[in-house]
PDB file of N, CA and C in Angstrom:
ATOM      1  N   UNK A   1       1.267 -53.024   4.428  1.00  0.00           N
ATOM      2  CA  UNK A   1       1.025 -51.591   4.402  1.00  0.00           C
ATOM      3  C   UNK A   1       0.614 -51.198   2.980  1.00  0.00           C
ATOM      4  N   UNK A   2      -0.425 -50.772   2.767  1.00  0.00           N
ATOM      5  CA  UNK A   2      -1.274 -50.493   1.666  1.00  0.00           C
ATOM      6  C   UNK A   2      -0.806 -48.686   1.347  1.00  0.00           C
ATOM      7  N   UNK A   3      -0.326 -48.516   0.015  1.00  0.00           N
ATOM      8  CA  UNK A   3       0.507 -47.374  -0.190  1.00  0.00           C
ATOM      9  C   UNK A   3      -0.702 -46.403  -1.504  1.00  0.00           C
ATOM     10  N   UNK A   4      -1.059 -44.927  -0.727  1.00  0.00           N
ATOM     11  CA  UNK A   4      -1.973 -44.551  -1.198  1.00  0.00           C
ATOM     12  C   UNK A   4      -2.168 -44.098  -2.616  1.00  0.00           C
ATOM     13  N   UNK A   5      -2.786 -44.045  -3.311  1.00  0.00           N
ATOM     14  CA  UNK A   5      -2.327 -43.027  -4.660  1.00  0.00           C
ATOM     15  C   UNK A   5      -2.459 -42.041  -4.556  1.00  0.00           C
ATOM     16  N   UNK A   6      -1.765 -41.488  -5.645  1.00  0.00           N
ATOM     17  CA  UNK A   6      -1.340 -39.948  -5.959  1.00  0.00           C
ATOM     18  C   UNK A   6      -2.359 -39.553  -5.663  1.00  0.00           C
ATOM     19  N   UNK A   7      -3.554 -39.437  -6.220  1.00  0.00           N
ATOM     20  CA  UNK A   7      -4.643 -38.489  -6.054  1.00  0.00           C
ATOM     21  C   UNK A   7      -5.263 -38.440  -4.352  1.00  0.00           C
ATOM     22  N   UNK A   8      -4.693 -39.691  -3.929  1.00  0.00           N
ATOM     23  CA  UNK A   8      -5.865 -39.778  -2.713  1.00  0.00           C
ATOM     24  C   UNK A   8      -4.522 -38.853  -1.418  1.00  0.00           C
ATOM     25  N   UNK A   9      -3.745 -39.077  -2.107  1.00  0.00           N
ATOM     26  CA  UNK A   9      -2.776 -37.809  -0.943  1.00  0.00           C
ATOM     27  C   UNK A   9      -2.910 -36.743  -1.866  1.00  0.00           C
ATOM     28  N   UNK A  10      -2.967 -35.886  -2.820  1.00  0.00           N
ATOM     29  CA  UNK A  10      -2.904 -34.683  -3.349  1.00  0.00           C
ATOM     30  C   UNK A  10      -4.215 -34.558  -3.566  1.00  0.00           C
ATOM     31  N   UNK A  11      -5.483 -33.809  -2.669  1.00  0.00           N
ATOM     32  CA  UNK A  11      -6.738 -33.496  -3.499  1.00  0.00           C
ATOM     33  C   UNK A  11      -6.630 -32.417  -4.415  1.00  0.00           C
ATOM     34  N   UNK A  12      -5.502 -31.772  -4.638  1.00  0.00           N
ATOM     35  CA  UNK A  12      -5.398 -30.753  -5.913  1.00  0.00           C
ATOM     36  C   UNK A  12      -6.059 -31.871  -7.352  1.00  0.00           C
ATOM     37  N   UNK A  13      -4.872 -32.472  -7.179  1.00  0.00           N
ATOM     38  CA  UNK A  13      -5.097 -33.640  -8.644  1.00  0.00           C
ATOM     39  C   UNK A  13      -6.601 -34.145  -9.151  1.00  0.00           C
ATOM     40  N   UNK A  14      -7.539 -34.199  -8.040  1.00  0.00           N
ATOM     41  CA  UNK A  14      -8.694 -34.272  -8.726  1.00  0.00           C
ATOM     42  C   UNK A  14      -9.513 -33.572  -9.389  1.00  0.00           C
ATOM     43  N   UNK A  15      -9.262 -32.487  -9.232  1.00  0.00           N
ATOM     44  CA  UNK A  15     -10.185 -31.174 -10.007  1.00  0.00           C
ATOM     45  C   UNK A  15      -9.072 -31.687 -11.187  1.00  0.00           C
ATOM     46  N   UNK A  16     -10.494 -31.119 -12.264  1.00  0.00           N
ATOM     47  CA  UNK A  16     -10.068 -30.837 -13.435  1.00  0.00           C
ATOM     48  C   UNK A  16      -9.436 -29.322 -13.836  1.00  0.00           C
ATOM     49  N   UNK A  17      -8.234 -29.953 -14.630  1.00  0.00           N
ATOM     50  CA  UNK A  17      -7.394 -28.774 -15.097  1.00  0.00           C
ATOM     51  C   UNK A  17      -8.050 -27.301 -15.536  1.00  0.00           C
ATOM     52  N   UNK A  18      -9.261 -27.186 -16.104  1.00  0.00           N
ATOM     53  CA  UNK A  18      -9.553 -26.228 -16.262  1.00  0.00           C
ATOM     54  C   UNK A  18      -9.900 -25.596 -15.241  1.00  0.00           C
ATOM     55  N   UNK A  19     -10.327 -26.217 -14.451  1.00  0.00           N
ATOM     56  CA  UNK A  19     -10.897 -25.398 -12.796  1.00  0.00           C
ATOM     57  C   UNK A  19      -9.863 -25.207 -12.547  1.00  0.00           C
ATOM     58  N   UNK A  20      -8.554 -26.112 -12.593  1.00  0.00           N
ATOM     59  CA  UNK A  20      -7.670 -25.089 -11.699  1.00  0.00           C
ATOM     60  C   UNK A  20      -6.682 -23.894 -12.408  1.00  0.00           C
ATOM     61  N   UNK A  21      -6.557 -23.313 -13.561  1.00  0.00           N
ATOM     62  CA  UNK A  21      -6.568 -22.323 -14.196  1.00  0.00           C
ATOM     63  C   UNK A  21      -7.257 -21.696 -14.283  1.00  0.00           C
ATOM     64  N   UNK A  22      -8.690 -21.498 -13.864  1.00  0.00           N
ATOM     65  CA  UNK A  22      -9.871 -20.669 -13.709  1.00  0.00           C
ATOM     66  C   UNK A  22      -9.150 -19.825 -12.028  1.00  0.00           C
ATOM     67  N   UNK A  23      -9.409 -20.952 -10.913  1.00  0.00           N
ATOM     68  CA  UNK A  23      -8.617 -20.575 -10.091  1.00  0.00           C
ATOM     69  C   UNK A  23      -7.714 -19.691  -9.798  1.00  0.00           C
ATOM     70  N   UNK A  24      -6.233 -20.655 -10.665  1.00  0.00           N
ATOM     71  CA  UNK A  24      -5.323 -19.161 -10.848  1.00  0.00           C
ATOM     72  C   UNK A  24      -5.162 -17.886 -11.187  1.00  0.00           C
ATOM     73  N   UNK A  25      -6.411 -18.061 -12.198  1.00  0.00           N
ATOM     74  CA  UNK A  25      -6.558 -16.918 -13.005  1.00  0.00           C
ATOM     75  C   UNK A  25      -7.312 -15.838 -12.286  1.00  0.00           C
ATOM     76  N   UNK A  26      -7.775 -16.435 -11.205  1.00  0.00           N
ATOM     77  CA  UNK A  26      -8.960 -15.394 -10.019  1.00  0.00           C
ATOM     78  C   UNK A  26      -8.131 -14.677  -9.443  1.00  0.00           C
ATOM     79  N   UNK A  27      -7.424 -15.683  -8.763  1.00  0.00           N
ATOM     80  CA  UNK A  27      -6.080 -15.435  -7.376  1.00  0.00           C
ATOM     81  C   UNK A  27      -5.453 -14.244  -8.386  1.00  0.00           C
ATOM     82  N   UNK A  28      -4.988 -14.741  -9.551  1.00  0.00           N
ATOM     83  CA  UNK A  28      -3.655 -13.684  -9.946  1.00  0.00           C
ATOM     84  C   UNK A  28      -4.215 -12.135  -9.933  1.00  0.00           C
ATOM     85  N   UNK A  29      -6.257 -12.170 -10.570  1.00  0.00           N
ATOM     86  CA  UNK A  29      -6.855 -11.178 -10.718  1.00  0.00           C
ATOM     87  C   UNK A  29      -6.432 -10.447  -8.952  1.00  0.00           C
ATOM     88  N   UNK A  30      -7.299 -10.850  -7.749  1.00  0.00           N
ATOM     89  CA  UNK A  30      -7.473 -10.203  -6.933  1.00  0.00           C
ATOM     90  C   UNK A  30      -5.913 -10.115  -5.858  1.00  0.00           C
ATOM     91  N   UNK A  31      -4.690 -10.597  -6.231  1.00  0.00           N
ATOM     92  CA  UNK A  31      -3.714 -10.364  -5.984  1.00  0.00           C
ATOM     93  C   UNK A  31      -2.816  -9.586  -6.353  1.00  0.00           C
ATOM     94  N   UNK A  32      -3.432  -9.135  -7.686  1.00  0.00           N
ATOM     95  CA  UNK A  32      -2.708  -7.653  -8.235  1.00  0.00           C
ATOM     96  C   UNK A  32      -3.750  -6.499  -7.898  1.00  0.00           C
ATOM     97  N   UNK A  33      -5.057  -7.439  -7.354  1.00  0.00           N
ATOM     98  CA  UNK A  33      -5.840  -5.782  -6.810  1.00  0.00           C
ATOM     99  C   UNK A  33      -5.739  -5.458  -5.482  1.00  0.00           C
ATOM    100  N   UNK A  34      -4.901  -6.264  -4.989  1.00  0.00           N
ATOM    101  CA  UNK A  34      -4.653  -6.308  -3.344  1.00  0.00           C
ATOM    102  C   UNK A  34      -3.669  -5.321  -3.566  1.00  0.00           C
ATOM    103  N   UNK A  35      -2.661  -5.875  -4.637  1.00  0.00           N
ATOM    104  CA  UNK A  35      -1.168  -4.952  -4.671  1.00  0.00           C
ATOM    105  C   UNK A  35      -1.462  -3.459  -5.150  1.00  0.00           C
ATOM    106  N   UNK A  36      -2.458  -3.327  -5.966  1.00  0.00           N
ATOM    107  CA  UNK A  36      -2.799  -1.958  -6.525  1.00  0.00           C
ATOM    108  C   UNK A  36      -3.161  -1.236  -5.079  1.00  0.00           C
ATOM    109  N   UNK A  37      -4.309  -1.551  -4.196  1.00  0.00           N
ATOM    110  CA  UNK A  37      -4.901  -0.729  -3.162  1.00  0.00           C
ATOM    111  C   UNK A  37      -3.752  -1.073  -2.583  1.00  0.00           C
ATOM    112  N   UNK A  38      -2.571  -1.639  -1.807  1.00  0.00           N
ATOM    113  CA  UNK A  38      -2.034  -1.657  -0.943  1.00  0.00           C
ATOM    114  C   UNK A  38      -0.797  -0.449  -1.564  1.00  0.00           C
ATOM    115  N   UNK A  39      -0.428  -0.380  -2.614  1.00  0.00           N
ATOM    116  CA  UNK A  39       0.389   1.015  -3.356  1.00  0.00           C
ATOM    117  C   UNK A  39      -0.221   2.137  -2.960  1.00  0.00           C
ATOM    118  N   UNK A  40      -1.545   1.946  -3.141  1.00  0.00           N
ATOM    119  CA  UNK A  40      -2.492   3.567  -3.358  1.00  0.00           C
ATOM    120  C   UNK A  40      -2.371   3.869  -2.168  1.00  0.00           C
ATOM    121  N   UNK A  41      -2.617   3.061  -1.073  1.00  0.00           N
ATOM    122  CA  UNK A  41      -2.444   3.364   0.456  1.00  0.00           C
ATOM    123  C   UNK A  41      -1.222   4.157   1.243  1.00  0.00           C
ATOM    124  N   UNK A  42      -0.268   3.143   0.549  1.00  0.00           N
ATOM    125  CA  UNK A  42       1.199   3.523   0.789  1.00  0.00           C
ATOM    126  C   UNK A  42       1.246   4.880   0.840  1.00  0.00           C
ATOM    127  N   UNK A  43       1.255   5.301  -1.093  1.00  0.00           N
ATOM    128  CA  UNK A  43       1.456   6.291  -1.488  1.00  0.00           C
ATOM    129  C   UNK A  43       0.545   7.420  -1.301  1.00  0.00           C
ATOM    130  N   UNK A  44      -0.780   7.205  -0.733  1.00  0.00           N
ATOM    131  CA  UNK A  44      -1.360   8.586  -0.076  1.00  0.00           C
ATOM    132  C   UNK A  44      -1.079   8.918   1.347  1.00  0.00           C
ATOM    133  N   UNK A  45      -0.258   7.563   2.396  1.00  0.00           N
ATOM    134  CA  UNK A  45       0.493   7.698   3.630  1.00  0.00           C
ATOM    135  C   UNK A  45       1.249   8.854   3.253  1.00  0.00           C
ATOM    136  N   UNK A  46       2.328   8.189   2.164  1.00  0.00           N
ATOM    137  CA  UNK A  46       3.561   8.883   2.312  1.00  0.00           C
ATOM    138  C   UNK A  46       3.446  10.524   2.018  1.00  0.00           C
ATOM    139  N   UNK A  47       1.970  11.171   0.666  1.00  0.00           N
ATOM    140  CA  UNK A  47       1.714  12.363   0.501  1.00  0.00           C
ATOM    141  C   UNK A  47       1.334  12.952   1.890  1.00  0.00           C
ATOM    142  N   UNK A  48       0.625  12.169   2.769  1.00  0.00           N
ATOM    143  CA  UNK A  48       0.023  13.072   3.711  1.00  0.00           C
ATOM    144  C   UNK A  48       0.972  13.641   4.372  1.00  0.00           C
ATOM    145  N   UNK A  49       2.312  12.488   4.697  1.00  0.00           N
ATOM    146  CA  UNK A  49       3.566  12.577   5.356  1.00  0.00           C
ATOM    147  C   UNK A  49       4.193  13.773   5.015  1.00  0.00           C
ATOM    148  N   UNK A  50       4.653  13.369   3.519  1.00  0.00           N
ATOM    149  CA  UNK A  50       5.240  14.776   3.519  1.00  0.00           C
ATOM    150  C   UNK A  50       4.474  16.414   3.415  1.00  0.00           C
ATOM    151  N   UNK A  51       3.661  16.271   3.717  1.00  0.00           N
ATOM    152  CA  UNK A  51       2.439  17.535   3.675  1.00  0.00           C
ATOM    153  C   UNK A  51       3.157  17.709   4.713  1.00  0.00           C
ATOM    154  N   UNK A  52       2.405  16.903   6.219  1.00  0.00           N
ATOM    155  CA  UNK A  52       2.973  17.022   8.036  1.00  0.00           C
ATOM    156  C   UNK A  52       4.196  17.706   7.304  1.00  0.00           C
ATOM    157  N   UNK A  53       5.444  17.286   7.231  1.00  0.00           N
ATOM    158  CA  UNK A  53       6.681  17.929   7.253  1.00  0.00           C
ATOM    159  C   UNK A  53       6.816  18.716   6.962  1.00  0.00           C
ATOM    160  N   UNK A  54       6.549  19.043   5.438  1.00  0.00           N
ATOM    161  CA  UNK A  54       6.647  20.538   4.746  1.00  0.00           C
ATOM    162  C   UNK A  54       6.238  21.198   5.547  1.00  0.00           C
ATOM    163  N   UNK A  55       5.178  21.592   6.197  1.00  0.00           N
ATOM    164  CA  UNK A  55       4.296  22.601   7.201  1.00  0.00           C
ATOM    165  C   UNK A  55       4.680  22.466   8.405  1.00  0.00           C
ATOM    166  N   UNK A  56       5.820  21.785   8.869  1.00  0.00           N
ATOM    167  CA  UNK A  56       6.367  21.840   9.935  1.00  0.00           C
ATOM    168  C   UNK A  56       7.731  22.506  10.033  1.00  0.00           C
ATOM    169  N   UNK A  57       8.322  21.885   8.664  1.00  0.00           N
ATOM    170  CA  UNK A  57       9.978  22.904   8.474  1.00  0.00           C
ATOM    171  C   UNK A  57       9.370  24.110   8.396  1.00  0.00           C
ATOM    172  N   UNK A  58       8.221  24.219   7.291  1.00  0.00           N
ATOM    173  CA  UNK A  58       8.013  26.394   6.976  1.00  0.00           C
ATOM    174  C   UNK A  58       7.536  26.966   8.328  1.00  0.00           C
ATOM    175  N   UNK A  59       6.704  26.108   9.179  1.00  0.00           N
ATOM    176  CA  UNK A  59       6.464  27.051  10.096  1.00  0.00           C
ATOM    177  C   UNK A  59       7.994  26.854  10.918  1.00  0.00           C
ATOM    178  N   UNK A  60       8.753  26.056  11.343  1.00  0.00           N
ATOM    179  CA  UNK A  60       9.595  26.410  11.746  1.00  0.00           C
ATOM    180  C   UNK A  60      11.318  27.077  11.651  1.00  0.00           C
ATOM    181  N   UNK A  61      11.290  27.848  10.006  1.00  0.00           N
ATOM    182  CA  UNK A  61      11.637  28.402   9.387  1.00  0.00           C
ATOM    183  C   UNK A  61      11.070  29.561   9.625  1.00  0.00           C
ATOM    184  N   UNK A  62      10.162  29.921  10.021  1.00  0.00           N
ATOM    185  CA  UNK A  62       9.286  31.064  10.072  1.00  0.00           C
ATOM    186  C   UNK A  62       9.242  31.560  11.425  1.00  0.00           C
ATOM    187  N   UNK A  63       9.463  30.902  12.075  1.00  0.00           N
ATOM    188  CA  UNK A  63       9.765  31.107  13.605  1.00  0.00           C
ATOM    189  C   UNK A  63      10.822  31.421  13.884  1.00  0.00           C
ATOM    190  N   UNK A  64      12.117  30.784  13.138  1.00  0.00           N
ATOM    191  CA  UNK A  64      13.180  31.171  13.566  1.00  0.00           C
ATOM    192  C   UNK A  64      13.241  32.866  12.513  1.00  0.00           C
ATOM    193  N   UNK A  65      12.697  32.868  11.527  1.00  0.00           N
ATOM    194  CA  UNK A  65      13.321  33.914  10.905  1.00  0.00           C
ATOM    195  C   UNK A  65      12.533  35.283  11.548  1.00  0.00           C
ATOM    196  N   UNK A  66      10.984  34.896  11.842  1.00  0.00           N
ATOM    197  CA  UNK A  66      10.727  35.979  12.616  1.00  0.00           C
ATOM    198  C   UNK A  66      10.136  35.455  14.370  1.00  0.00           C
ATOM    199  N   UNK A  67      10.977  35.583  15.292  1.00  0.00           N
ATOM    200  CA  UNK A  67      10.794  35.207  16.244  1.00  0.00           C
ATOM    201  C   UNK A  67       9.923  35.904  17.279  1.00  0.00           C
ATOM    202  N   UNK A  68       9.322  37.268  17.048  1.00  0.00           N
ATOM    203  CA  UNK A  68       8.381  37.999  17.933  1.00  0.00           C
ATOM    204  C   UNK A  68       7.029  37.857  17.222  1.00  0.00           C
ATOM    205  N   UNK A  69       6.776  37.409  16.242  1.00  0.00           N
ATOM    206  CA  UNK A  69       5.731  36.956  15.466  1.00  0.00           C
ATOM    207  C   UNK A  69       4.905  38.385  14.562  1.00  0.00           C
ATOM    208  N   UNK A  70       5.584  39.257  14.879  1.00  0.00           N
ATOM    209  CA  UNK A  70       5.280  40.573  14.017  1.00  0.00           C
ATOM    210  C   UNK A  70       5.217  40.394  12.749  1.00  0.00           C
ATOM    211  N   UNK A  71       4.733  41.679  12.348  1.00  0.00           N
ATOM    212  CA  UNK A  71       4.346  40.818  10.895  1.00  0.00           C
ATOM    213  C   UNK A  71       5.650  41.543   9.858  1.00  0.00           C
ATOM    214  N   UNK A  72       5.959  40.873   8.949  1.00  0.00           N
ATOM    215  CA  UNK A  72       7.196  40.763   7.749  1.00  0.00           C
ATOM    216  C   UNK A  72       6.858  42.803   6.472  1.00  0.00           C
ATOM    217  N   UNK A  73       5.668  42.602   6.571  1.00  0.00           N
ATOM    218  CA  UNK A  73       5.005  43.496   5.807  1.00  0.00           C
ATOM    219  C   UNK A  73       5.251  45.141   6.778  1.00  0.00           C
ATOM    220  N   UNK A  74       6.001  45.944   6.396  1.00  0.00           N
ATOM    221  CA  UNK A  74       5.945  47.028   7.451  1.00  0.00           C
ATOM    222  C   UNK A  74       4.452  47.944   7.504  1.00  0.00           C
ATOM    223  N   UNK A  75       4.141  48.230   8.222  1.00  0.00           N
ATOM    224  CA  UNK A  75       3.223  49.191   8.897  1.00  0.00           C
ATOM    225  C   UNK A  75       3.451  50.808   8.094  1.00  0.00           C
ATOM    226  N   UNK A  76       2.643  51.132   7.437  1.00  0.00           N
ATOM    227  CA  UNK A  76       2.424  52.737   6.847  1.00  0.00           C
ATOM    228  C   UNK A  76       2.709  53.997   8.013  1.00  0.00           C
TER     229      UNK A  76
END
């Protein structure tokens, strides 16, 4: 049984070292720009979110406080 070398089971090992720090150095680039847009996303979900809510407690704050829908401002 003929036992393989390192390189011929790991094809990482054949590239040269600088390619593969070029590499990393890509990945790390577009993996913190994945993480940046995937924040920005989040965090304009969560603004829209709480927009929906806010405008859902006031109008229904507003309903309960005036329930015939007349208006708050009296009439001359």
């Amino acid at each position: 049984m003929t036992r393989l070398s390192t390189t011929a089971r790991n094809p990482l090992l054949h590239r040269p070292l600088r390619q593969t720090v070029y590499t990393l150095k890509v990945g790390t680039i577009y993996g913190l720009l994945a993480i940046a847009i995937a924040y920005t996303a989040v965090l304009m979900l969560a603004i829209v979110l709480i927009g929906v809510v806010a405008t859902s407690v006031i109008s229904l704050v507003s309903l309960v406080l005036n329930p015939l829908g007349d208006s708050i401002i009296p009439k001359p």
